[in-house]
N, C-alpha and C. Protein backbone atom coordinates (compact mmCIF):
# COMPACT_ATOMS: atom_id res chain seq x y z
N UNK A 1 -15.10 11.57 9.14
CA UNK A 1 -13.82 11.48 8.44
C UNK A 1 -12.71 11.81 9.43
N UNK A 2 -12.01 10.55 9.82
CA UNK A 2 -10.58 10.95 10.33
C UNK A 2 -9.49 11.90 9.96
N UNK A 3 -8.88 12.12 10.62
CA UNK A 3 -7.65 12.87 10.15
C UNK A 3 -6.49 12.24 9.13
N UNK A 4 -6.64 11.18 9.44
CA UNK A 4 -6.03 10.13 8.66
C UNK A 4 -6.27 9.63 7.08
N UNK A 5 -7.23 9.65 6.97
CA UNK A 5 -8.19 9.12 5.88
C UNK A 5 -7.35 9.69 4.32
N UNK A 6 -6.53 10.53 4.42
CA UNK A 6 -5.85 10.82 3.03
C UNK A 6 -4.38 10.42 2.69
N UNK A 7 -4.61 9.40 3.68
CA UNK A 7 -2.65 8.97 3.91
C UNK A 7 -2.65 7.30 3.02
N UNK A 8 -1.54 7.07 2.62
CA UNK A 8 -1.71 5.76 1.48
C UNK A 8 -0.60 5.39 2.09
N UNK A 9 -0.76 3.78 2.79
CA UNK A 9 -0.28 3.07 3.38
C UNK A 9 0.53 1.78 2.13
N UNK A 10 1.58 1.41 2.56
CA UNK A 10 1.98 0.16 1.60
C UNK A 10 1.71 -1.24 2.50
N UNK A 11 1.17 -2.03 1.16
CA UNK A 11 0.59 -3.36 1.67
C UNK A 11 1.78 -4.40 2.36
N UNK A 12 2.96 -3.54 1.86
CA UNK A 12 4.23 -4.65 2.55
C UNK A 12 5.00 -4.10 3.55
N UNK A 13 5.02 -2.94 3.62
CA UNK A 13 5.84 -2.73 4.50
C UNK A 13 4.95 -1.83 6.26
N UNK A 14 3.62 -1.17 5.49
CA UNK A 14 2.68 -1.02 6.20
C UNK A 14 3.37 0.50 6.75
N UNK A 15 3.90 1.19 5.96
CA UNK A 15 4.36 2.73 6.60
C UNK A 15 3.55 3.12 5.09
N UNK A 16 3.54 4.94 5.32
CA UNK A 16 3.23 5.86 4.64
C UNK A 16 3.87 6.08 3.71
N UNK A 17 2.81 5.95 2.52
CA UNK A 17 3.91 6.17 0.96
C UNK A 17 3.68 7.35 0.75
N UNK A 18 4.91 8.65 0.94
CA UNK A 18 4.91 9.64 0.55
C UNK A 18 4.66 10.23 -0.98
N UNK A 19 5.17 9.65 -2.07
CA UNK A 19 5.76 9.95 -3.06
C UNK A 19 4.85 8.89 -4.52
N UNK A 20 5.23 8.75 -5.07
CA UNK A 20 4.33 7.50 -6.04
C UNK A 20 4.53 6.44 -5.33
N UNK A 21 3.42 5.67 -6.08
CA UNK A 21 3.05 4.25 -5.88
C UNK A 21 2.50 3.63 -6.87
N UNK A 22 2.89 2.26 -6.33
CA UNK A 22 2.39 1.06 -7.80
C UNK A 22 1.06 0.10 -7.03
N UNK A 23 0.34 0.28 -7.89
CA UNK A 23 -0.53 -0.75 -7.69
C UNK A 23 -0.97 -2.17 -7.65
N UNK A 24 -1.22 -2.21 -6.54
CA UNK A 24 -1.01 -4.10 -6.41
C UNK A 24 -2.70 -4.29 -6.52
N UNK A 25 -3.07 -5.07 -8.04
CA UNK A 25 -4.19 -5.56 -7.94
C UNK A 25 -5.05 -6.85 -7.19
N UNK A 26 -5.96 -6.61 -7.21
CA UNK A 26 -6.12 -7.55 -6.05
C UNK A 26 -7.55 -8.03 -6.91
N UNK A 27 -7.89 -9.52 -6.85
CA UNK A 27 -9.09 -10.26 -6.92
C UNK A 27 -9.88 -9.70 -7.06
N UNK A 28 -11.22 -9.37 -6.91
CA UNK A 28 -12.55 -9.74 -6.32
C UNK A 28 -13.54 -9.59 -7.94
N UNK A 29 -14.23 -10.48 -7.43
CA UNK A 29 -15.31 -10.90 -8.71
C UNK A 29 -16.46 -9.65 -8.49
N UNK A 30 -16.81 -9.26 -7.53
CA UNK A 30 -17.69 -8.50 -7.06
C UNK A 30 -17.42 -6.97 -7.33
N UNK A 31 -15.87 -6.53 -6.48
CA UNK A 31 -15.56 -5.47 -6.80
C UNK A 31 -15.35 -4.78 -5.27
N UNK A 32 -15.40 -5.46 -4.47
CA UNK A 32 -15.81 -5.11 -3.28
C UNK A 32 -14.34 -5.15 -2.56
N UNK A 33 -13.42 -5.56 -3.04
CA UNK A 33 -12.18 -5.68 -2.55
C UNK A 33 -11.09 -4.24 -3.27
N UNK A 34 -10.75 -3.35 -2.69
CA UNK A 34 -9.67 -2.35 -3.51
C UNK A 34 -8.88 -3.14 -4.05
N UNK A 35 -7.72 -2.20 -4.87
CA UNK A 35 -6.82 -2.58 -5.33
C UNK A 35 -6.07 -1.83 -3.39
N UNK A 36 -4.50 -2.24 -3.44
CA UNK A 36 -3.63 -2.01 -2.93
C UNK A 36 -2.71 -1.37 -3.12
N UNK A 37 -1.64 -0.52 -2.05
CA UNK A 37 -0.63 0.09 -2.90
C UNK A 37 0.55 -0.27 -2.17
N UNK A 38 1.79 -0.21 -2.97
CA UNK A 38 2.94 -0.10 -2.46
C UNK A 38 3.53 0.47 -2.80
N UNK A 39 5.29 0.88 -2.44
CA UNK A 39 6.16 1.40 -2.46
C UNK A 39 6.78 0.57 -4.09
N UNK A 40 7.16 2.06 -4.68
CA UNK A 40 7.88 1.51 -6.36
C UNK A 40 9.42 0.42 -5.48
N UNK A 41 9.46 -0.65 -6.52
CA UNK A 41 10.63 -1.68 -6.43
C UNK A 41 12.04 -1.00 -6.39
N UNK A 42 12.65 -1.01 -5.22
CA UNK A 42 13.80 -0.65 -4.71
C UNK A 42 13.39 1.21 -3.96
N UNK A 43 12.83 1.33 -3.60
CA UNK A 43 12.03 2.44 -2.65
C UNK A 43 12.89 2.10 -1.45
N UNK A 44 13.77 3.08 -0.77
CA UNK A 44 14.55 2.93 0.61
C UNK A 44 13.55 3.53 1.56
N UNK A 45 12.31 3.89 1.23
CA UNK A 45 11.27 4.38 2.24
C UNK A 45 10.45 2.72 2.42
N UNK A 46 10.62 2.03 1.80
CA UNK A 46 10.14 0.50 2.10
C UNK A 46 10.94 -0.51 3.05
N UNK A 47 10.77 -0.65 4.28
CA UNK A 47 11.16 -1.31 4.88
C UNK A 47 10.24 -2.30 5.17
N UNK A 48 10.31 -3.59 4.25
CA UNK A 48 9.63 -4.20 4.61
C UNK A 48 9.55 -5.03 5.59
N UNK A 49 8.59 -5.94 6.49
CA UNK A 49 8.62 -6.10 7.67
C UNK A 49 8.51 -8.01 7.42
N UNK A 50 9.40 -8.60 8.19
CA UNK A 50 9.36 -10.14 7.63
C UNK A 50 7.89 -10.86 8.41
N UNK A 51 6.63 -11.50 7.87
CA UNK A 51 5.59 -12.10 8.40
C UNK A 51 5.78 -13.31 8.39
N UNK A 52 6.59 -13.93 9.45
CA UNK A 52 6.52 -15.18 9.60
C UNK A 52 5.63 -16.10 10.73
């Protein structure tokens, strides 16, 4: 176990969500895929990053 391992990352902006978070569900038929998290809608700790 890393040192890291208790820190919750956002799927959009990819920094550390301090505070709550919303859950971004995600697919999988299996189960084998998590859900995701992000930063609540209008969060100024979300800088999201443009993937073009």
């Amino acid at each position: 176990m890393t040192g890291m391992s208790g820190i919750r990352f956002c799927c959009l902006c990819d920094r550390p969500i301090l505070g709550k978070a919303e859950r971004v569900e995600q697919f999988s038929a299996s189960g084998a895929r998590p859900d995701s998290l992000r930063h609540p809608a209008g969060d100024p700790d979300c800088r999201r990053t443009s993937r073009t």
